[in-house]
C-alpha atoms as a PDB file:
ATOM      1  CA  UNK A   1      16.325  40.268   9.111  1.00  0.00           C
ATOM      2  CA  UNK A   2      18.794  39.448  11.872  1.00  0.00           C
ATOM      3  CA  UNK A   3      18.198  36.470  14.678  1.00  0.00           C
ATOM      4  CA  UNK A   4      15.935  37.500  17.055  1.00  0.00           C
ATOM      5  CA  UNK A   5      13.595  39.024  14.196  1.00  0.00           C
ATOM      6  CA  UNK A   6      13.286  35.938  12.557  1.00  0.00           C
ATOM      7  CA  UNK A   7      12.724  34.111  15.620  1.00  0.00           C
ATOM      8  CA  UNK A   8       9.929  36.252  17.267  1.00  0.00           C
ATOM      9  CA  UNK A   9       8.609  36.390  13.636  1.00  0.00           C
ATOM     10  CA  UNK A  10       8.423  32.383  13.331  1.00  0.00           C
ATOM     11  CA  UNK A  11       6.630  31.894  16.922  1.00  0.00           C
ATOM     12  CA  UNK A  12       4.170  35.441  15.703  1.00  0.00           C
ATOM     13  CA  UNK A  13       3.186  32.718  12.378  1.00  0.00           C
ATOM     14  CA  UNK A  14       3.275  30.107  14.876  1.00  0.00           C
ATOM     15  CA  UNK A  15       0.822  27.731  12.622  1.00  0.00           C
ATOM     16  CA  UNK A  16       0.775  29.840   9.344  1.00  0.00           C
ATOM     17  CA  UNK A  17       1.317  28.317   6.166  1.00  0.00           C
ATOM     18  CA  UNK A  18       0.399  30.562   4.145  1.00  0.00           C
ATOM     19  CA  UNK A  19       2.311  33.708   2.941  1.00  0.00           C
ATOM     20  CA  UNK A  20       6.248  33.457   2.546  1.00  0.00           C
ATOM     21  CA  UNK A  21       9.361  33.753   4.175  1.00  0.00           C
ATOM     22  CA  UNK A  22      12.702  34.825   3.367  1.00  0.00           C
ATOM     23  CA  UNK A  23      15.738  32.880   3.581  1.00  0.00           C
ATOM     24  CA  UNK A  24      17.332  34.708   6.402  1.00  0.00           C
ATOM     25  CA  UNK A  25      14.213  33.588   8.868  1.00  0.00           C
ATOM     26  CA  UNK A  26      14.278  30.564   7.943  1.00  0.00           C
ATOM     27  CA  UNK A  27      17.866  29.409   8.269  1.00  0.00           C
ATOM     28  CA  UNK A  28      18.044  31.523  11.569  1.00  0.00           C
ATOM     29  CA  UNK A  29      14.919  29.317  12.147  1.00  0.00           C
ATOM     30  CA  UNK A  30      16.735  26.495  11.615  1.00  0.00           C
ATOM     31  CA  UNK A  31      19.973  27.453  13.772  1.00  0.00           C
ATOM     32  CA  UNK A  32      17.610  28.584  16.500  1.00  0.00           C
ATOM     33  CA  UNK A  33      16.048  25.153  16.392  1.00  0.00           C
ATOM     34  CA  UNK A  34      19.542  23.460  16.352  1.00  0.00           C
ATOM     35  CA  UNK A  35      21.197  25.106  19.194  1.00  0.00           C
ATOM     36  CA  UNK A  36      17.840  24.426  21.011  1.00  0.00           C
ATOM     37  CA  UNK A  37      18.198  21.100  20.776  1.00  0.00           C
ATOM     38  CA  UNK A  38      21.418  20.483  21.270  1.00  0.00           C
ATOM     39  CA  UNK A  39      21.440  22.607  24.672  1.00  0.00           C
ATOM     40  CA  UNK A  40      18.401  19.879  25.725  1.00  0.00           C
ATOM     41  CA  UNK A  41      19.393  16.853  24.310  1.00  0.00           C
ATOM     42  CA  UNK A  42      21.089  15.718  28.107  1.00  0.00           C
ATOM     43  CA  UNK A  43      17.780  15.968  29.129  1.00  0.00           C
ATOM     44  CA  UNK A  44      15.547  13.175  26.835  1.00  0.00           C
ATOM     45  CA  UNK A  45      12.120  14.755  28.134  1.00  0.00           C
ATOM     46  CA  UNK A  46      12.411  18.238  27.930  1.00  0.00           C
ATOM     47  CA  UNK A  47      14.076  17.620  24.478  1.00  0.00           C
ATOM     48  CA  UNK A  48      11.080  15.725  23.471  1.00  0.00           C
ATOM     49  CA  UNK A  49       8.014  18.489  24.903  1.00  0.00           C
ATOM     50  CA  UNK A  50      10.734  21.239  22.490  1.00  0.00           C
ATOM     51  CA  UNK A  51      10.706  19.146  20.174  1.00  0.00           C
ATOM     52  CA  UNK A  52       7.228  18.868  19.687  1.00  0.00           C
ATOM     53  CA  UNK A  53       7.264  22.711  20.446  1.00  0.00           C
ATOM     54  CA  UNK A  54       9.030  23.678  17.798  1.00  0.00           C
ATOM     55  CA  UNK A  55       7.105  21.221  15.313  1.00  0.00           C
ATOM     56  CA  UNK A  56       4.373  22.809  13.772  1.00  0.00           C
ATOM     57  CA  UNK A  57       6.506  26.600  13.541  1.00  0.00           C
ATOM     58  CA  UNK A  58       9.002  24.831  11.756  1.00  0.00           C
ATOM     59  CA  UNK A  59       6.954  22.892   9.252  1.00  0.00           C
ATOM     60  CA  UNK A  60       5.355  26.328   8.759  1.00  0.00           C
ATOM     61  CA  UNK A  61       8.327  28.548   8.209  1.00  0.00           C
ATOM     62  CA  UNK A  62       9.292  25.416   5.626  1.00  0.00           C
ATOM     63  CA  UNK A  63       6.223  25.628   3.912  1.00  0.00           C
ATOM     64  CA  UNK A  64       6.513  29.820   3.471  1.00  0.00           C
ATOM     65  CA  UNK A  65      10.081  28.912   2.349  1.00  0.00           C
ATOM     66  CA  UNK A  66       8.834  26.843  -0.060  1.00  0.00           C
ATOM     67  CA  UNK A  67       6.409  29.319  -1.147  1.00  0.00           C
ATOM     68  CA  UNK A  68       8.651  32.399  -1.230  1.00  0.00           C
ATOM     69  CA  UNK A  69      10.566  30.341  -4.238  1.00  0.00           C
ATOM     70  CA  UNK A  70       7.060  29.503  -5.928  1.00  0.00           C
ATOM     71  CA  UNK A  71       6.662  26.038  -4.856  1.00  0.00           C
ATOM     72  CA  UNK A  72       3.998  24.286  -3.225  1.00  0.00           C
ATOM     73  CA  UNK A  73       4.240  23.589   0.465  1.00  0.00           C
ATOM     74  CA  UNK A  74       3.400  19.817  -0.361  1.00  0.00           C
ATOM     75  CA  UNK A  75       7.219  19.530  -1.725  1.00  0.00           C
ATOM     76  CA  UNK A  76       7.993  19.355   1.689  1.00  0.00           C
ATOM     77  CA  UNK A  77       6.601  15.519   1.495  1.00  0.00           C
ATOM     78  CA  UNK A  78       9.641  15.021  -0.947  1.00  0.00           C
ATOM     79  CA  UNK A  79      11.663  13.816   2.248  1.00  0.00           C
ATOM     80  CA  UNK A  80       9.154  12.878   4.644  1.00  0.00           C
ATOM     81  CA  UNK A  81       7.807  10.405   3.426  1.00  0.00           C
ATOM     82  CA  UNK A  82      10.430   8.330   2.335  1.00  0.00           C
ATOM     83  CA  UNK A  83      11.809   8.655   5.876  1.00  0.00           C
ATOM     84  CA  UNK A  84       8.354   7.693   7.411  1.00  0.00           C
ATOM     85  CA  UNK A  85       7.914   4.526   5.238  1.00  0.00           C
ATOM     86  CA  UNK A  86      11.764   3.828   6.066  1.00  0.00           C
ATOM     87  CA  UNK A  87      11.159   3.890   9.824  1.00  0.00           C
ATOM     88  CA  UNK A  88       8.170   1.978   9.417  1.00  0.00           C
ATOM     89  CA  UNK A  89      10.023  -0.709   7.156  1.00  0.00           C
ATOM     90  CA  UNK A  90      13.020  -0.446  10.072  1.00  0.00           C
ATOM     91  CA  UNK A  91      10.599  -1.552  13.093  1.00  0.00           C
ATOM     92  CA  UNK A  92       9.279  -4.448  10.618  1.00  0.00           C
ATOM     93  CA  UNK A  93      12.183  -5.865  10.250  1.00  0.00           C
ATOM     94  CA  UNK A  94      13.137  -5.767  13.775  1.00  0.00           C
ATOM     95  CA  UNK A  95      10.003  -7.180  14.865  1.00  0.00           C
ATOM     96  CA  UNK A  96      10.201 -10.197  12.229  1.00  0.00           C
ATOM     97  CA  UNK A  97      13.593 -10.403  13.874  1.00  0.00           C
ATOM     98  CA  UNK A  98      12.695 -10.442  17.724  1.00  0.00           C
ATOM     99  CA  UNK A  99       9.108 -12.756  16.807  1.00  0.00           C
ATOM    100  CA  UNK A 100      11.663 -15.377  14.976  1.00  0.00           C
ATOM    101  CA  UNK A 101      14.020 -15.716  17.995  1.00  0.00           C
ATOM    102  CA  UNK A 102      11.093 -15.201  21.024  1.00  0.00           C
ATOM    103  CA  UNK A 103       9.467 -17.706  19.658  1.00  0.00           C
ATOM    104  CA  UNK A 104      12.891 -20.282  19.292  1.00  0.00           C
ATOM    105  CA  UNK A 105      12.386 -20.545  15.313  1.00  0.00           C
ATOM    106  CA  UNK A 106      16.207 -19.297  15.162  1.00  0.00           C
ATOM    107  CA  UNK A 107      18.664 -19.804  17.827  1.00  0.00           C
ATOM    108  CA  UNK A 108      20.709 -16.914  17.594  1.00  0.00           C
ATOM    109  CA  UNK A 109      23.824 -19.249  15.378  1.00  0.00           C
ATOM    110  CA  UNK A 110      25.039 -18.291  12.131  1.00  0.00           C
ATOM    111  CA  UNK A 111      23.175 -20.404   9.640  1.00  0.00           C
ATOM    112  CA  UNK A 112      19.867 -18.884  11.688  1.00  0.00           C
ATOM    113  CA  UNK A 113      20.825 -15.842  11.301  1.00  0.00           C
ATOM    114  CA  UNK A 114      21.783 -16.115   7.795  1.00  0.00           C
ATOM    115  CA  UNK A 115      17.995 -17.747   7.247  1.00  0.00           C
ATOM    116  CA  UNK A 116      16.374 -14.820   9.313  1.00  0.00           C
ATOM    117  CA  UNK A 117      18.326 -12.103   7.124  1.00  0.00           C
ATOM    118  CA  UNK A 118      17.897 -14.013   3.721  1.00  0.00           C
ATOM    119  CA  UNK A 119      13.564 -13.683   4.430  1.00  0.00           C
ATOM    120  CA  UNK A 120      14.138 -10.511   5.043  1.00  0.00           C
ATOM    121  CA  UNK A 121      16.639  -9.179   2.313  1.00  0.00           C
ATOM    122  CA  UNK A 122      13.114  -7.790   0.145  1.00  0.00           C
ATOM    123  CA  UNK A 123      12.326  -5.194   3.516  1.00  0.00           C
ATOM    124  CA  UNK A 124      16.088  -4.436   3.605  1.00  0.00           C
ATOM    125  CA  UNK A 125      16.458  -2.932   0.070  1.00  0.00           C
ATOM    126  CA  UNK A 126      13.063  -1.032   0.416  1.00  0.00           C
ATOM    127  CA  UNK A 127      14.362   0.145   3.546  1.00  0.00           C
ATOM    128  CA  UNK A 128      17.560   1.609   2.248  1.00  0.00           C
ATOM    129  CA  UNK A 129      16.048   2.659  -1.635  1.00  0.00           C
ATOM    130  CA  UNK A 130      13.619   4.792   1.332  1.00  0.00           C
ATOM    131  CA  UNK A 131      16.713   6.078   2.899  1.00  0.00           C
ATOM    132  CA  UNK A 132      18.280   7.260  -0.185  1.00  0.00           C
ATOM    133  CA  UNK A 133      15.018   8.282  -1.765  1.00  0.00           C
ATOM    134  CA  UNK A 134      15.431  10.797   1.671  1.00  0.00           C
ATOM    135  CA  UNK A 135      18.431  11.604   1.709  1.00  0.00           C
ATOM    136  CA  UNK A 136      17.583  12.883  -2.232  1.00  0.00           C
ATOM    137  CA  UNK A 137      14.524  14.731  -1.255  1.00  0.00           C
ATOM    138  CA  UNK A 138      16.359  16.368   1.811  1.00  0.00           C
ATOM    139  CA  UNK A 139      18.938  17.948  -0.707  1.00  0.00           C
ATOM    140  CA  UNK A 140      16.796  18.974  -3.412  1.00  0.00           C
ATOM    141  CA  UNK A 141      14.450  20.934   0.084  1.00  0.00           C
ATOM    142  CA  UNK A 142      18.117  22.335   1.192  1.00  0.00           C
ATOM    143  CA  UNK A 143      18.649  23.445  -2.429  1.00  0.00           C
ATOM    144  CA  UNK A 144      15.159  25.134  -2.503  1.00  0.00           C
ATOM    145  CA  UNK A 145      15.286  26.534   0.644  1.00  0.00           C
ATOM    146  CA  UNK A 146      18.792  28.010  -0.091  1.00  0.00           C
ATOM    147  CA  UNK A 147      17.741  29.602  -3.299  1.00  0.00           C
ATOM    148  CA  UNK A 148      17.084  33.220  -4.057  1.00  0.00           C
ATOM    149  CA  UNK A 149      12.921  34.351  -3.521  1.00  0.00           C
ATOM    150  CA  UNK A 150      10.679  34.536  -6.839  1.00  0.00           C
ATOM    151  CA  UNK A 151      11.093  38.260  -7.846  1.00  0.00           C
ATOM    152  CA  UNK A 152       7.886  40.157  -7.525  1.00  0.00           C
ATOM    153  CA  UNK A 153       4.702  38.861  -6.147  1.00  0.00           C
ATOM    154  CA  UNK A 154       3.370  35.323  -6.622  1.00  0.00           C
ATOM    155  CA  UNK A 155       0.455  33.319  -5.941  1.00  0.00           C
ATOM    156  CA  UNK A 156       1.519  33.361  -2.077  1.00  0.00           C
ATOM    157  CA  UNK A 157       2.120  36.270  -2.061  1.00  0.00           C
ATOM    158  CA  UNK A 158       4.271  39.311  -1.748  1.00  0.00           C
ATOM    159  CA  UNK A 159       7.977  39.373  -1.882  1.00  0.00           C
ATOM    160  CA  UNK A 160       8.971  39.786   1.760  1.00  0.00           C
ATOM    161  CA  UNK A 161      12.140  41.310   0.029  1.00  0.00           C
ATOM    162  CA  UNK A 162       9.882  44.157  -1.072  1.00  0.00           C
ATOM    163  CA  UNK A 163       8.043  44.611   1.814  1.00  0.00           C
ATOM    164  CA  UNK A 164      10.816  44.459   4.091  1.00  0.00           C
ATOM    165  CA  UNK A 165      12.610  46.927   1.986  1.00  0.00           C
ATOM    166  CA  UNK A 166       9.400  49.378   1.838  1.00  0.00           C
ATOM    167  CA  UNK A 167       9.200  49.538   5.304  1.00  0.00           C
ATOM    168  CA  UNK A 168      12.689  49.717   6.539  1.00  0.00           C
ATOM    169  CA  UNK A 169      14.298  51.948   3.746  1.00  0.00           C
ATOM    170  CA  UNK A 170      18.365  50.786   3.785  1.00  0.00           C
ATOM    171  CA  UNK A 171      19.388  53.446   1.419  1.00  0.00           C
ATOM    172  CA  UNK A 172      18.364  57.150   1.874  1.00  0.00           C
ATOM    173  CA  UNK A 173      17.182  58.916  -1.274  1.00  0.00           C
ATOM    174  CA  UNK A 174      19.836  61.130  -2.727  1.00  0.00           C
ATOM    175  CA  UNK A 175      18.827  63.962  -4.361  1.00  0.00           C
ATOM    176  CA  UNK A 176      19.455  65.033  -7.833  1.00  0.00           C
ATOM    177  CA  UNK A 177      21.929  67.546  -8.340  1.00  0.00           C
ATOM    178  CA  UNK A 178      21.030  70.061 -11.231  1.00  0.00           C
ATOM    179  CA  UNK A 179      23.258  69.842 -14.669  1.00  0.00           C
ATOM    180  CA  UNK A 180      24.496  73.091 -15.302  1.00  0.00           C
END
C-alpha cells in the first residue's frame, strides 16, 4: 500500500473500528498526520479544528492496527489513560498552587514555596509514576503497532495481507515446464 492509498483508505473507514489494518496504512497514517500538523501548527486554530479532524480516523486506524496483530482495540487505553489522569493531576497541582498565592497564604519567598511544594509532593509523584506509566504504554502500542499481522484470519478478521495480495497479484504465475 503506498501513501495516498493508505490515506484515502483511512478517511473511506473514517469511524470504523472494526476490521484491520496493515502496518503500511497505518504508519503512512501516522506520517500523514505528522506533516499535517506540523504544516498548521503557526496557525493555533486551524491546528486545533485538524486536530480534532483527524481524531476519530486515527483512533480507528489504531484500533484496526491493534486488531490486525490480534489484540483488542481497548489496549489502546494502555497510554491514554495514564496521560489523562497525568494532565488532570498537572492542572491540580497548579491550581492548589495559584489558590495558595491568590489568596496571600504564601508570598511567593522561599520557605513558602518550599511549604506549597512539600503539601503537594503526594500529587507530584502520582503525576510523574502517570507519566512514566505513559511513556511505558506508548512503547509497548509502538511495539504492537510495528509488529508483523497475525497470519491467517482472526476474530477481526481477514488478513489484509491476503486480501491485498488476492486482488492485486505481485507475482505472475509461471508456468510449469514439462520434465522430459
Amino acid at each position: 500500500m503506498d501513501f495516498v492509498t493508505a490515506i484515502k483508505t483511512v478517511f473511506s473507514k473514517y469511524v470504523d473500528f472494526t476490521g484491520r489494518a496493515r502496518r503500511s496504512e497505518f504508519w503512512y497514517w501516522y506520517l500523514f498526520s505528522v506533516i499535517l500538523n506540523l504544516l498548521t501548527c503557526w496557525m493555533p486554530g486551524i491546528n486545533m479544528l485538524v486536530s480534532l479532524a483527524i481524531l476519530l480516523p486515527t483512533l480507528a486506524v489504531a484500533i484496526r492496527r491493534l486488531h490486525d496483530t490480534n489484540r483488542s482495540g481497548w489496549w489502546l487505553l494502555l497510554s491514554i489513560v495514564p496521560s489523562l489522569v497525568a494532565m488532570c493531576v498537572l492542572v491540580s497541582i497548579v491550581g492548589a498552587a495559584i489558590v495558595s498565592i491568590a489568596s496571600g497564604a504564601s508570598d511567593v519567598d522561599p520557605e513558602s514555596m518550599a511549604i506549597l511544594f512539600a503539601s503537594n509532593i503526594g500529587l507530584m509523584v502520582l503525576y510523574l509514576l502517570c507519566i512514566l506509566l505513559a511513556f511505558v504504554g506508548a512503547i509497548i502500542l509502538i511495539v504492537w503497532w510495528a509488529s508483523d499481522s497475525q497470519p491467517g484470519d482472526n476474530q477481526y478478521g481477514p488478513n489484509p495481507k491476503a486480501v491485498s495480495s488476492d486482488n492485486n497479484p505481485t507475482v505472475p504465475d509461471i508456468p510449469e515446464v514439462p520434465k522430459n
